[in-house]
Protein backbone atom coordinates (compact mmCIF):
# COMPACT_ATOMS: atom_id res chain seq x y z
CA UNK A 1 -3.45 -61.36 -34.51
CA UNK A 2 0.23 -61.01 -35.45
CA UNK A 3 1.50 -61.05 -38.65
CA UNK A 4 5.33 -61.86 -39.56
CA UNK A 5 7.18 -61.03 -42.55
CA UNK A 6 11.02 -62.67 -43.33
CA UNK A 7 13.67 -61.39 -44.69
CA UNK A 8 17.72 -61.47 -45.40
CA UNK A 9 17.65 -64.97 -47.70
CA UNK A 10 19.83 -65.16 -49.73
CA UNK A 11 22.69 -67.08 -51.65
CA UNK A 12 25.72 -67.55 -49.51
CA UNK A 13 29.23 -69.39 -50.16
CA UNK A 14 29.64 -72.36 -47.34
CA UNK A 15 31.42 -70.64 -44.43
CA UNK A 16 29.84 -67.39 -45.18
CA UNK A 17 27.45 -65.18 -43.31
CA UNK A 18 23.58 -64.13 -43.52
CA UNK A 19 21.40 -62.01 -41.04
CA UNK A 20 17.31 -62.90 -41.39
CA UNK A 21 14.98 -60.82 -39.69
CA UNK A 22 11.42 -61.20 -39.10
CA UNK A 23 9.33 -58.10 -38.61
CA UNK A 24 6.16 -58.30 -36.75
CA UNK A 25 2.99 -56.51 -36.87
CA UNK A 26 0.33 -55.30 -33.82
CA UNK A 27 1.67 -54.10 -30.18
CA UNK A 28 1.86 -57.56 -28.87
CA UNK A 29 5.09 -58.65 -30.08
CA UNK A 30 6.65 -58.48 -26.58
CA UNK A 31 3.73 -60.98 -25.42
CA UNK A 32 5.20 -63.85 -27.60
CA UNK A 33 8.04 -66.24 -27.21
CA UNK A 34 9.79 -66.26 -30.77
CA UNK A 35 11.06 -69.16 -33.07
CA UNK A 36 13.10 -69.77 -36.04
CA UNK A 37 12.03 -73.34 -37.95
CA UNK A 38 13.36 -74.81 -41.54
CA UNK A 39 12.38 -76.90 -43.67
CA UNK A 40 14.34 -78.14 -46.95
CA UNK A 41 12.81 -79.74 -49.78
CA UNK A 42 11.52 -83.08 -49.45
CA UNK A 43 11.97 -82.56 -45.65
CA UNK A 44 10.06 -82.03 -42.54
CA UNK A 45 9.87 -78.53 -40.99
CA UNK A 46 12.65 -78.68 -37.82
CA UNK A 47 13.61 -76.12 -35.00
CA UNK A 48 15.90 -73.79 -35.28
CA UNK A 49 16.24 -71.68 -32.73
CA UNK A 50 14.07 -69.69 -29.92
CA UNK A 51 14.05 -67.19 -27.72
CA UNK A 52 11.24 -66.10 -25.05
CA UNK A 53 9.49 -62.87 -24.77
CA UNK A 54 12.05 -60.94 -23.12
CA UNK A 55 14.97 -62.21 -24.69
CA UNK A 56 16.30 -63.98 -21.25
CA UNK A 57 16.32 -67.30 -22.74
CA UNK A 58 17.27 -68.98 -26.01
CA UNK A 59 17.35 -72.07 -27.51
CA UNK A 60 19.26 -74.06 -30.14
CA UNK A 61 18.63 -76.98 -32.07
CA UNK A 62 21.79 -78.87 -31.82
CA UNK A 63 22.41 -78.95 -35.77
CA UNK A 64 23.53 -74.83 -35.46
CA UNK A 65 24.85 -74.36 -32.01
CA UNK A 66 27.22 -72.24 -31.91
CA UNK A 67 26.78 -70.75 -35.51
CA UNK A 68 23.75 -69.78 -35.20
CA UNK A 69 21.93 -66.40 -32.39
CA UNK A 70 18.54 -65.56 -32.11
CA UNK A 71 17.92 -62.00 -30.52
CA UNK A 72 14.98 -59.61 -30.55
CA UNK A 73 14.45 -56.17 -30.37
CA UNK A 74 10.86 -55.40 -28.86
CA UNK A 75 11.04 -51.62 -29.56
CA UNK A 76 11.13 -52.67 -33.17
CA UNK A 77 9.21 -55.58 -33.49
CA UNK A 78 11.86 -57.58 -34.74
CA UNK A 79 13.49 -61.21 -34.12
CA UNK A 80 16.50 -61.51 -36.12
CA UNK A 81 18.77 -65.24 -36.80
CA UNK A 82 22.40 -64.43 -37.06
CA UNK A 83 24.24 -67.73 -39.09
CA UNK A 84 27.78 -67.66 -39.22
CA UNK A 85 29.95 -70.58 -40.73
CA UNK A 86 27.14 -71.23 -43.03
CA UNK A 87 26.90 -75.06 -44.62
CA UNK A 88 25.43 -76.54 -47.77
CA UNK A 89 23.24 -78.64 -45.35
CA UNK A 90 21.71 -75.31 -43.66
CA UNK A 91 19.84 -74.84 -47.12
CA UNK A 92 16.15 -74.45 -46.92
CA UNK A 93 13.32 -71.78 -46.40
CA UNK A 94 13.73 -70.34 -43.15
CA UNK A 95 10.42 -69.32 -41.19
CA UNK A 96 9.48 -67.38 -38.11
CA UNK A 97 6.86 -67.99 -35.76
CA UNK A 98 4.90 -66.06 -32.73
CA UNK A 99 4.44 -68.34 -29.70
CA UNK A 100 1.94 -67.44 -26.79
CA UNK A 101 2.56 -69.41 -24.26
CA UNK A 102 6.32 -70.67 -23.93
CA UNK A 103 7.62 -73.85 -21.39
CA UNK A 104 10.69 -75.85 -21.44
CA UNK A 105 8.91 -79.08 -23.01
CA UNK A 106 7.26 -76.83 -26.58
CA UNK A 107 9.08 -74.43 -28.35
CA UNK A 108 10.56 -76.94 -30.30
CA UNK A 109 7.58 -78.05 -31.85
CA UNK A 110 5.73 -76.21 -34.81
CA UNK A 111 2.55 -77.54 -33.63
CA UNK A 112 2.62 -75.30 -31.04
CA UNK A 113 3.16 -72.17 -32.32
CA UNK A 114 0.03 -69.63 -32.91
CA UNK A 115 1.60 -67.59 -36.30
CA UNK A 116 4.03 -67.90 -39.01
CA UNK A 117 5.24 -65.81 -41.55
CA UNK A 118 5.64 -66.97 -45.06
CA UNK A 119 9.51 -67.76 -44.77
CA UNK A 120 12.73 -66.62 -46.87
CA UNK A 121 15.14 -68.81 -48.96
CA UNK A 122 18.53 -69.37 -47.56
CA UNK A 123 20.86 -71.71 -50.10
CA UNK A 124 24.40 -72.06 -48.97
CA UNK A 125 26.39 -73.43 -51.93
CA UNK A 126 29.63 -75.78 -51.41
């Protein structure tokens, strides 16, 4: 069992900055590939961002490359999403999400993730 906890939402100017972090519980955190997902109101949840157990591999959705960097530090138990040059359209709540088993052709998908946390508000205003 893992549980996940968000934080760093906010309300942020467009071009402005936020840090989120999501803190995990138990001694397994270094066992799961990690994953950043929104979803804005009326919307479907979509990808964000992931990064695999070690922290050797990440992956963008193409909507925040290059504004956006997962990392993780395993000694703390924490996967943090850096956004830079933030945009009204990045508004929504902002989840994390524990993945056990990580391949090229999944991480994108929320269906396959084992545990989320209850996500954080981000609003970027214009």
């Amino acid at each position: 069992q893992v549980q996940l906890v968000e934080s760093g939402g906010g309300l942020v100017q467009a071009g402005g900055s936020l840090r989120l972090s999501c803190a995990a519980s138990g001694r397994t955190f270094s066992s799961y590939a990690m994953g950043w997902f929104r979803q804005a109101p009326g919307k479907e949840r979509e990808f964000v961002a992931a990064i695999t157990r070690g922290g050797g591999v990440t992956n963008y959705a193409d909507s925040v490359k290059g504004r956006f960097t997962i990392s993780r530090d395993n000694a703390k138990n924490t996967v943090y999403l850096q956004m830079n040059s933030l945009k009204p359209e990045d508004t929504a709540v902002y989840y994390c999400a524990a993945l056990k088993t990580y391949y090229s052709g999944n991480y994108y998908s929320p269906g396959q993730y084992d545990y989320w946390g209850p996500g954080t508000q981000v609003t970027v205003s214009s």
